[in-house]
C-alpha atoms as a PDB file:
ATOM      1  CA  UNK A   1     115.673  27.502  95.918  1.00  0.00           C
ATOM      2  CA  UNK A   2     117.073  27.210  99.503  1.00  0.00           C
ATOM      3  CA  UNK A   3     115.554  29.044 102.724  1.00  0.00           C
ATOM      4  CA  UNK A   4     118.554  31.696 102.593  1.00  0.00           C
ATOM      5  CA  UNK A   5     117.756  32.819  99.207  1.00  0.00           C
ATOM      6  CA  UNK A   6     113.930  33.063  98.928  1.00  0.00           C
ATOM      7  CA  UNK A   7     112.674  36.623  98.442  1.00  0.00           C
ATOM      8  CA  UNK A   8     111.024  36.828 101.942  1.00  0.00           C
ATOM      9  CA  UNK A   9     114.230  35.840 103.152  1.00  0.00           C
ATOM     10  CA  UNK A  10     116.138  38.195 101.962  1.00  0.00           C
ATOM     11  CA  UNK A  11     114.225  41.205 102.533  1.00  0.00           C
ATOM     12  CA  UNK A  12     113.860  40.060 106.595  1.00  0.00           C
ATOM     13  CA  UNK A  13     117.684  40.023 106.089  1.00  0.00           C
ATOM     14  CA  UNK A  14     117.871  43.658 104.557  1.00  0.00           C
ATOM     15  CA  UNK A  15     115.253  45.055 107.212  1.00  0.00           C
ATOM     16  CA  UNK A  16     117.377  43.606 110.007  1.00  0.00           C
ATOM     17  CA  UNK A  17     120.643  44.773 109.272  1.00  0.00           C
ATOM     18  CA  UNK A  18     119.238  48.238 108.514  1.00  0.00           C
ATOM     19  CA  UNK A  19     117.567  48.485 111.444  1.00  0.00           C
ATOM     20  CA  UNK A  20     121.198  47.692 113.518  1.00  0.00           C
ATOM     21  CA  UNK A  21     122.733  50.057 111.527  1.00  0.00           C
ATOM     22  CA  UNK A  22     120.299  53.001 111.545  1.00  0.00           C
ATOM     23  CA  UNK A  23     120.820  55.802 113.999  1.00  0.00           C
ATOM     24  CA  UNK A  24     118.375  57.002 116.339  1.00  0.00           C
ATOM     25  CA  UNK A  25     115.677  59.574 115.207  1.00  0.00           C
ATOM     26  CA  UNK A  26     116.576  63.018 116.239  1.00  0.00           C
ATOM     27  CA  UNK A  27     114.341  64.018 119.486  1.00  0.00           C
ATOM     28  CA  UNK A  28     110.636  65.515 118.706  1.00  0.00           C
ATOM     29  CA  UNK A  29     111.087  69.056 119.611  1.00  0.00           C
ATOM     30  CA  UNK A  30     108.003  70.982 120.107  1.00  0.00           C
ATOM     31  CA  UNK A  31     106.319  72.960 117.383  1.00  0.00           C
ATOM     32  CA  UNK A  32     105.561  77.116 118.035  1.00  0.00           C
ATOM     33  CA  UNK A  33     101.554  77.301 117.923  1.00  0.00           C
ATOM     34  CA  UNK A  34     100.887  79.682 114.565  1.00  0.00           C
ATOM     35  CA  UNK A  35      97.799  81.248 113.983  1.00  0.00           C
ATOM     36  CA  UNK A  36      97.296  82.133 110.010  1.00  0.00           C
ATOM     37  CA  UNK A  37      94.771  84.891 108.131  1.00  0.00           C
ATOM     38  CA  UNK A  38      94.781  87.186 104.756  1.00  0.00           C
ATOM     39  CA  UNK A  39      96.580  90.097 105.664  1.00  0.00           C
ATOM     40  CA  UNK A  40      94.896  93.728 103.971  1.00  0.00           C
ATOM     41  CA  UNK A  41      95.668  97.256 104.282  1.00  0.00           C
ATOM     42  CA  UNK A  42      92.497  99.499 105.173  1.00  0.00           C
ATOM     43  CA  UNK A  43      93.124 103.352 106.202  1.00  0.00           C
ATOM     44  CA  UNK A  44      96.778 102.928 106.491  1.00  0.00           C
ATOM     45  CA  UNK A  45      96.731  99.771 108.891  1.00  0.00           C
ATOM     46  CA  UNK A  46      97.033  96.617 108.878  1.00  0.00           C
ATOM     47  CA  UNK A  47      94.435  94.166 109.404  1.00  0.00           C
ATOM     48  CA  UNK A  48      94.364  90.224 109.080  1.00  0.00           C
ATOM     49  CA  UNK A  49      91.115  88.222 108.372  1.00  0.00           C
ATOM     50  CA  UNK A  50      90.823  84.706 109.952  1.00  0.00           C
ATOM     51  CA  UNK A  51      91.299  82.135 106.487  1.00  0.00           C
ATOM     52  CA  UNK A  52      88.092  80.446 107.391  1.00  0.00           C
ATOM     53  CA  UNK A  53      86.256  83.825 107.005  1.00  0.00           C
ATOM     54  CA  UNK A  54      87.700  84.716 103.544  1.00  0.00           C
ATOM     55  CA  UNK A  55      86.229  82.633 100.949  1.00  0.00           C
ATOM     56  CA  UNK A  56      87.991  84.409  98.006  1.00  0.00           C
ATOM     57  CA  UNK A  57      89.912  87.417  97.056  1.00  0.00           C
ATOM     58  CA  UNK A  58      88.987  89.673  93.667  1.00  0.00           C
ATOM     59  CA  UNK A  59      90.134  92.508  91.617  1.00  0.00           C
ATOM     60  CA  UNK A  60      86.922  94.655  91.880  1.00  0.00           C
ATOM     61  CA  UNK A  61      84.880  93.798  89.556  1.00  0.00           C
ATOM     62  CA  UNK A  62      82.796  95.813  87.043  1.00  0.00           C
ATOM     63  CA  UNK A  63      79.645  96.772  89.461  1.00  0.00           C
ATOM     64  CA  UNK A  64      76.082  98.238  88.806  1.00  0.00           C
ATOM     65  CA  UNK A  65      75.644 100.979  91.413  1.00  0.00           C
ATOM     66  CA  UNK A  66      72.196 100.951  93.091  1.00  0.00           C
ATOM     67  CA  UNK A  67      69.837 104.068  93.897  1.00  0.00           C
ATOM     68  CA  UNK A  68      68.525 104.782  97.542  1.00  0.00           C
ATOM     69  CA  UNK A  69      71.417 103.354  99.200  1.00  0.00           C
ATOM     70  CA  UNK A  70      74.046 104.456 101.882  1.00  0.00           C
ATOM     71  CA  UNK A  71      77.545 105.860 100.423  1.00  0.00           C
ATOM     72  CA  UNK A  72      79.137 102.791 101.459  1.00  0.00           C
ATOM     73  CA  UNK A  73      77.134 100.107  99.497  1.00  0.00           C
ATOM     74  CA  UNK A  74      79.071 100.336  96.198  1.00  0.00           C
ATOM     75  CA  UNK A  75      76.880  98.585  94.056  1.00  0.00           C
ATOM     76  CA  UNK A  76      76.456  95.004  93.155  1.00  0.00           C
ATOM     77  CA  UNK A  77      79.058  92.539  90.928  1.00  0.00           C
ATOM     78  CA  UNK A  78      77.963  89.310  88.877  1.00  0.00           C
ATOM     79  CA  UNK A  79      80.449  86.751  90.197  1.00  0.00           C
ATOM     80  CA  UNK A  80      79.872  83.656  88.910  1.00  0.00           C
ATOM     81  CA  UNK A  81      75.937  83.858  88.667  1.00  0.00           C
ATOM     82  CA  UNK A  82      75.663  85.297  92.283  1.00  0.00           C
ATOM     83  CA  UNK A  83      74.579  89.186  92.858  1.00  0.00           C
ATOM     84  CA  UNK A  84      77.727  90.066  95.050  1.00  0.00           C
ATOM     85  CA  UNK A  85      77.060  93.896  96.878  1.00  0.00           C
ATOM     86  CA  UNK A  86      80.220  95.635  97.480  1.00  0.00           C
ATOM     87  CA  UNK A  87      81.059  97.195 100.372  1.00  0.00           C
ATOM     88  CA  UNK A  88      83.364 100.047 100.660  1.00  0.00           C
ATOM     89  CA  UNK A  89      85.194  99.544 104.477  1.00  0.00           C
ATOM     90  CA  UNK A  90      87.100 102.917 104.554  1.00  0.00           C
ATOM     91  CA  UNK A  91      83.570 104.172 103.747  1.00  0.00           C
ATOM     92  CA  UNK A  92      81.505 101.970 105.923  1.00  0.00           C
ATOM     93  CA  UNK A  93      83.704 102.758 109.092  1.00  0.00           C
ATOM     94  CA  UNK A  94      84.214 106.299 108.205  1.00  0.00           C
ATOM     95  CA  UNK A  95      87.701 106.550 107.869  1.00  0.00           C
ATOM     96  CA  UNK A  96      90.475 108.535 105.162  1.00  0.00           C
ATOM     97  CA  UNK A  97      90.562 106.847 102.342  1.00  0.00           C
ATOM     98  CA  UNK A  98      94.567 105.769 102.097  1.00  0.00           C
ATOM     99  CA  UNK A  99      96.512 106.988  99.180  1.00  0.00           C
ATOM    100  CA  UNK A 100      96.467 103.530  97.207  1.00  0.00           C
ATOM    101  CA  UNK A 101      94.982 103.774  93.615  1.00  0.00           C
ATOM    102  CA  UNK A 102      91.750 101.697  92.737  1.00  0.00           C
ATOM    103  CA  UNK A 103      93.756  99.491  90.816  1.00  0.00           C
ATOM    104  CA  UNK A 104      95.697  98.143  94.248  1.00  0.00           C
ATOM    105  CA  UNK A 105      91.768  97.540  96.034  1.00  0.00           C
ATOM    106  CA  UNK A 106      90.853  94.211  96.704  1.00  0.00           C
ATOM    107  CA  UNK A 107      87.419  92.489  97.550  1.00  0.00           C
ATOM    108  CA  UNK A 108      87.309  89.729 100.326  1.00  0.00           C
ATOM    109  CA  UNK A 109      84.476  87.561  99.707  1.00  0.00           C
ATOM    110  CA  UNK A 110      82.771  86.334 103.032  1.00  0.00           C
ATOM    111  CA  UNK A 111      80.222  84.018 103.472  1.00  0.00           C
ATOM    112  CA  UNK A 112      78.065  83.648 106.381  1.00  0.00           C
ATOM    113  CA  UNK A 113      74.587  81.501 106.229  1.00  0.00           C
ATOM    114  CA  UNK A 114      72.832  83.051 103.461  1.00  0.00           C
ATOM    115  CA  UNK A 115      74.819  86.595 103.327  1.00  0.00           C
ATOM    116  CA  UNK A 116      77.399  86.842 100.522  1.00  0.00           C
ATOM    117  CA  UNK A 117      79.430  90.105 100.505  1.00  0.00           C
ATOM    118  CA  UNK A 118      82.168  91.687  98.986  1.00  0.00           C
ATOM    119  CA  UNK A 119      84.558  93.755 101.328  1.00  0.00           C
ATOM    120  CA  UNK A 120      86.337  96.229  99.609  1.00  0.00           C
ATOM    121  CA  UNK A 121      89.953  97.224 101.397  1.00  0.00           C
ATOM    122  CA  UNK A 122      92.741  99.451  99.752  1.00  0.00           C
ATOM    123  CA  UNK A 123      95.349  96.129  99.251  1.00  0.00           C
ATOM    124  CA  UNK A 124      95.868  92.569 100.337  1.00  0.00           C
ATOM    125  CA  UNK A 125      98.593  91.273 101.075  1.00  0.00           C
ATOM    126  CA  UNK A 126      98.117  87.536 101.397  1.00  0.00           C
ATOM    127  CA  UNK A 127      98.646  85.680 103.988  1.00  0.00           C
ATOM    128  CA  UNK A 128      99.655  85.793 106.879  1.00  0.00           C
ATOM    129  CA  UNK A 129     101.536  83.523 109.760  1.00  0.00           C
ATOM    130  CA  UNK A 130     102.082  84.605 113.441  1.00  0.00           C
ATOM    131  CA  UNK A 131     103.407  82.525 116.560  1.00  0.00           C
ATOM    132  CA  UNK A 132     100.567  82.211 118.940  1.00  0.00           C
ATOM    133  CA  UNK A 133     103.038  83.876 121.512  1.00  0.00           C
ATOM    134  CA  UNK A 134     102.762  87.413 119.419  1.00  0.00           C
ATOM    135  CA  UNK A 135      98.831  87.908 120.131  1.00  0.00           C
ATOM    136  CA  UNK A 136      97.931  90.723 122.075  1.00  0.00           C
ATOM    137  CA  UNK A 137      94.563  91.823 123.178  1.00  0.00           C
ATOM    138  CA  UNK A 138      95.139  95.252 123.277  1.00  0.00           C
ATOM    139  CA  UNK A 139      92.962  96.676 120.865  1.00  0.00           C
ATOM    140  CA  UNK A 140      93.676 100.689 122.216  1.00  0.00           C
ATOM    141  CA  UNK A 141      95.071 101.691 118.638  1.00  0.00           C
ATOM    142  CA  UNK A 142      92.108 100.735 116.916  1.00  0.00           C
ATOM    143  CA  UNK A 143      89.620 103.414 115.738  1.00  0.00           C
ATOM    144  CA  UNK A 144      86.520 102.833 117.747  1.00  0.00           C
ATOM    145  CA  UNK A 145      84.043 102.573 114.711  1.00  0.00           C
ATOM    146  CA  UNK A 146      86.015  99.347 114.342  1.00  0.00           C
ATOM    147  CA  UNK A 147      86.447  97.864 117.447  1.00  0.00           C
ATOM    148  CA  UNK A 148      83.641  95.810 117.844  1.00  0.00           C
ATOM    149  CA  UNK A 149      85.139  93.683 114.759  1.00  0.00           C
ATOM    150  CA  UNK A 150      88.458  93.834 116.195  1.00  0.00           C
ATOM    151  CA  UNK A 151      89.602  90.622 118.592  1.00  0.00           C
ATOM    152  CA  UNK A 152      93.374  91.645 119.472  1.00  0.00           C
ATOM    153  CA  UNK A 153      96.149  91.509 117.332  1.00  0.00           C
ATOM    154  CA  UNK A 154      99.899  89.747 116.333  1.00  0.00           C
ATOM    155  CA  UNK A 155     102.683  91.770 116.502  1.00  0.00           C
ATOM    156  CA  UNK A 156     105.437  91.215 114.344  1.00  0.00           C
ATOM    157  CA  UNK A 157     108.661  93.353 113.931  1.00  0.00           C
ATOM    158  CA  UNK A 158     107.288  96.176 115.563  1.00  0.00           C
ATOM    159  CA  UNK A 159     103.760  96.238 114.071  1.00  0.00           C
ATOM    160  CA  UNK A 160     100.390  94.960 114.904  1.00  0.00           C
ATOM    161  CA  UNK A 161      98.264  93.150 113.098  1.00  0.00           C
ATOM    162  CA  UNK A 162      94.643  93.583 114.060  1.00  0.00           C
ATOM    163  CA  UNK A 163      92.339  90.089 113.858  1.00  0.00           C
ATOM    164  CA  UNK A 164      89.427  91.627 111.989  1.00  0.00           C
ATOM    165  CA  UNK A 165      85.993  89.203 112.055  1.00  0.00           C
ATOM    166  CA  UNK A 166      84.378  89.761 108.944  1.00  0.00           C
ATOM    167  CA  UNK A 167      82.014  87.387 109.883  1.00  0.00           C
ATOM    168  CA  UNK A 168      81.047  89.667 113.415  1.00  0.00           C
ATOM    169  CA  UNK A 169      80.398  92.502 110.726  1.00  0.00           C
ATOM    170  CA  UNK A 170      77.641  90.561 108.703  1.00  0.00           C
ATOM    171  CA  UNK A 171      75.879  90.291 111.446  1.00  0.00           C
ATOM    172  CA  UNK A 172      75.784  93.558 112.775  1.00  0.00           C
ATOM    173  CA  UNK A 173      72.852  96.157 112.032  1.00  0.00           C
ATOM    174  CA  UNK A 174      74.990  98.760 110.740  1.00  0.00           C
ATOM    175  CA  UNK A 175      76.011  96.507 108.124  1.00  0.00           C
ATOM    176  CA  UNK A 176      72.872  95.209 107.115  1.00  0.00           C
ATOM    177  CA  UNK A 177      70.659  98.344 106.991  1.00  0.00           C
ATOM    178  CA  UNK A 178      71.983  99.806 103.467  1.00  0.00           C
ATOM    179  CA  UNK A 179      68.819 101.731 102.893  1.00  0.00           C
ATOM    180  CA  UNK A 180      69.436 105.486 102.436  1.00  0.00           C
ATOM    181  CA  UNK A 181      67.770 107.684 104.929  1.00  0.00           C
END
Protein backbone atom coordinates (compact mmCIF):
# COMPACT_ATOMS: atom_id res chain seq x y z
CA UNK A 1 0.00 0.00 0.00
CA UNK A 2 1.71 3.34 -0.90
CA UNK A 3 1.64 6.65 1.37
CA UNK A 4 -1.07 8.25 -1.11
CA UNK A 5 -3.49 5.55 -0.62
CA UNK A 6 -3.47 4.62 3.11
CA UNK A 7 -6.74 5.41 4.88
CA UNK A 8 -5.22 8.26 7.03
CA UNK A 9 -4.11 9.58 3.91
CA UNK A 10 -6.92 9.90 2.29
CA UNK A 11 -9.17 11.26 4.76
CA UNK A 12 -6.32 14.31 5.50
CA UNK A 13 -6.88 14.63 1.70
CA UNK A 14 -10.81 14.83 1.93
CA UNK A 15 -10.64 17.22 5.11
CA UNK A 16 -8.31 19.53 3.19
CA UNK A 17 -9.99 20.04 0.11
CA UNK A 18 -13.28 20.52 1.97
CA UNK A 19 -12.05 22.87 4.07
CA UNK A 20 -10.78 25.13 0.69
CA UNK A 21 -13.91 24.66 -0.68
CA UNK A 22 -16.30 25.40 2.21
CA UNK A 23 -17.76 28.85 2.55
CA UNK A 24 -17.57 30.92 5.48
CA UNK A 25 -20.11 30.43 8.39
CA UNK A 26 -22.81 32.96 8.27
CA UNK A 27 -22.06 35.80 11.09
CA UNK A 28 -23.38 34.97 14.84
CA UNK A 29 -26.19 37.33 15.16
CA UNK A 30 -27.39 37.94 18.57
CA UNK A 31 -30.20 36.00 20.16
CA UNK A 32 -33.55 38.15 21.72
CA UNK A 33 -33.38 37.31 25.64
CA UNK A 34 -36.92 35.19 26.23
CA UNK A 35 -38.28 34.69 29.42
CA UNK A 36 -40.78 31.43 29.50
CA UNK A 37 -43.83 30.40 32.17
CA UNK A 38 -47.36 28.36 32.08
CA UNK A 39 -49.73 30.75 30.97
CA UNK A 40 -53.56 30.41 33.00
CA UNK A 41 -56.64 32.32 32.91
CA UNK A 42 -57.95 33.39 36.52
CA UNK A 43 -60.99 36.03 36.73
CA UNK A 44 -60.83 36.86 33.14
CA UNK A 45 -56.95 37.66 32.98
CA UNK A 46 -54.17 36.40 32.13
CA UNK A 47 -51.51 35.31 34.31
CA UNK A 48 -48.13 33.37 33.64
CA UNK A 49 -46.34 31.24 36.35
CA UNK A 50 -42.48 31.12 36.25
CA UNK A 51 -41.76 27.08 34.83
CA UNK A 52 -39.55 26.52 37.79
CA UNK A 53 -42.56 27.20 40.11
CA UNK A 54 -45.02 24.81 38.37
CA UNK A 55 -44.17 21.34 39.06
CA UNK A 56 -47.22 19.83 37.23
CA UNK A 57 -50.50 20.64 35.75
CA UNK A 58 -53.92 18.38 36.56
CA UNK A 59 -57.47 17.98 35.64
CA UNK A 60 -58.96 18.45 39.19
CA UNK A 61 -59.03 15.61 40.69
CA UNK A 62 -61.74 13.80 42.71
CA UNK A 63 -61.22 15.69 46.30
CA UNK A 64 -62.48 14.99 49.93
CA UNK A 65 -63.73 18.35 51.21
CA UNK A 66 -62.64 19.11 54.81
CA UNK A 67 -64.84 20.64 57.77
CA UNK A 68 -63.74 23.89 59.69
CA UNK A 69 -62.01 25.36 56.87
CA UNK A 70 -62.06 28.74 54.88
CA UNK A 71 -64.30 28.75 51.51
CA UNK A 72 -61.25 28.72 49.57
CA UNK A 73 -59.53 25.45 50.77
CA UNK A 74 -61.38 23.02 48.45
CA UNK A 75 -60.55 19.95 49.97
CA UNK A 76 -57.71 17.57 49.63
CA UNK A 77 -56.74 15.11 46.34
CA UNK A 78 -54.66 11.72 46.55
CA UNK A 79 -52.03 12.34 43.87
CA UNK A 80 -49.78 9.79 43.70
CA UNK A 81 -49.70 8.85 47.53
CA UNK A 82 -49.36 12.60 48.57
CA UNK A 83 -52.47 14.50 50.39
CA UNK A 84 -52.59 17.46 47.80
CA UNK A 85 -55.14 20.53 49.38
CA UNK A 86 -56.72 22.44 46.69
CA UNK A 87 -56.92 25.82 46.56
CA UNK A 88 -59.56 27.74 44.86
CA UNK A 89 -57.60 31.29 43.54
CA UNK A 90 -60.76 33.15 42.29
CA UNK A 91 -61.90 32.23 45.83
CA UNK A 92 -58.77 32.82 47.77
CA UNK A 93 -58.29 36.41 46.22
CA UNK A 94 -61.89 37.20 46.21
CA UNK A 95 -62.59 37.72 42.81
CA UNK A 96 -65.82 36.72 40.07
CA UNK A 97 -65.57 33.54 39.28
CA UNK A 98 -65.10 33.70 35.16
CA UNK A 99 -67.66 32.02 33.06
CA UNK A 100 -65.44 28.82 32.21
CA UNK A 101 -67.10 25.44 33.19
CA UNK A 102 -65.33 23.13 35.84
CA UNK A 103 -64.40 20.93 33.23
CA UNK A 104 -61.87 23.80 31.59
CA UNK A 105 -60.16 24.33 35.57
CA UNK A 106 -56.81 23.35 35.98
CA UNK A 107 -54.57 22.67 39.14
CA UNK A 108 -50.88 23.96 39.16
CA UNK A 109 -48.94 21.93 41.45
CA UNK A 110 -46.22 24.01 43.38
CA UNK A 111 -43.72 22.91 45.52
CA UNK A 112 -41.90 24.89 47.97
CA UNK A 113 -39.72 23.15 50.96
CA UNK A 114 -42.15 20.98 52.54
CA UNK A 115 -45.56 22.75 51.21
CA UNK A 116 -47.27 20.89 48.34
CA UNK A 117 -50.38 22.65 46.93
CA UNK A 118 -52.72 22.53 44.32
CA UNK A 119 -53.76 25.96 42.69
CA UNK A 120 -56.90 25.83 41.15
CA UNK A 121 -57.34 28.57 38.05
CA UNK A 122 -60.32 28.61 35.49
CA UNK A 123 -57.83 27.33 32.30
CA UNK A 124 -54.22 26.91 31.33
CA UNK A 125 -53.00 27.59 28.55
CA UNK A 126 -49.48 26.22 28.41
CA UNK A 127 -46.73 27.85 27.94
CA UNK A 128 -45.65 30.67 27.39
CA UNK A 129 -42.53 32.66 25.58
CA UNK A 130 -41.92 36.48 25.76
CA UNK A 131 -38.82 38.65 24.56
CA UNK A 132 -37.22 40.05 27.61
CA UNK A 133 -37.80 43.53 25.87
CA UNK A 134 -41.86 43.09 26.45
CA UNK A 135 -41.61 43.12 30.47
CA UNK A 136 -43.18 45.82 32.12
CA UNK A 137 -43.35 46.57 35.75
CA UNK A 138 -46.42 48.20 35.81
CA UNK A 139 -48.55 46.21 37.83
CA UNK A 140 -51.60 49.22 38.03
CA UNK A 141 -54.21 46.75 36.33
CA UNK A 142 -53.83 44.22 38.80
CA UNK A 143 -56.51 43.78 41.53
CA UNK A 144 -54.81 44.68 44.73
CA UNK A 145 -55.68 41.37 46.66
CA UNK A 146 -53.15 40.11 44.12
CA UNK A 147 -50.50 42.33 43.89
CA UNK A 148 -48.22 41.25 46.32
CA UNK A 149 -47.83 37.94 44.05
CA UNK A 150 -47.64 39.96 41.05
CA UNK A 151 -43.83 40.98 39.71
CA UNK A 152 -44.71 42.96 36.35
CA UNK A 153 -45.80 41.58 33.31
CA UNK A 154 -45.03 40.74 29.21
CA UNK A 155 -47.02 42.30 26.87
CA UNK A 156 -47.74 40.72 23.78
CA UNK A 157 -50.14 41.91 20.96
CA UNK A 158 -51.81 44.25 23.03
CA UNK A 159 -52.19 42.23 26.26
CA UNK A 160 -50.36 41.74 29.44
CA UNK A 161 -49.34 38.95 30.93
CA UNK A 162 -48.95 39.24 34.67
CA UNK A 163 -45.70 37.13 36.27
CA UNK A 164 -47.62 35.52 39.11
CA UNK A 165 -45.10 33.86 42.04
CA UNK A 166 -46.82 31.00 43.26
CA UNK A 167 -44.06 30.36 45.28
CA UNK A 168 -44.45 34.24 47.13
CA UNK A 169 -48.10 32.91 47.88
CA UNK A 170 -47.00 29.74 49.93
CA UNK A 171 -45.38 31.69 51.99
CA UNK A 172 -47.70 34.21 52.85
CA UNK A 173 -50.07 34.03 56.05
CA UNK A 174 -53.16 34.41 54.24
CA UNK A 175 -52.40 31.36 52.48
CA UNK A 176 -51.39 29.28 55.16
CA UNK A 177 -54.03 30.02 57.85
CA UNK A 178 -57.02 27.78 56.31
CA UNK A 179 -58.69 27.43 59.64
CA UNK A 180 -62.30 28.71 59.64
CA UNK A 181 -63.00 31.49 62.00
Amino acid sequence: MSAQTAPFAVLTNIALRSRQLSAGLPEQEKTAEQWNGIGFMLAGEHYVAPMGEVTEILHVPRFTQIPGVRPFLMGAANVRGRLLPLVDLDAFFELPRSGTGPRQRRVLVVEKDDLFSGLVVDSVLGMQYFGAENFTSDTSGVPDRIQPFVAGGYTRDGETWNVFSATELLGDERFLDVAQR
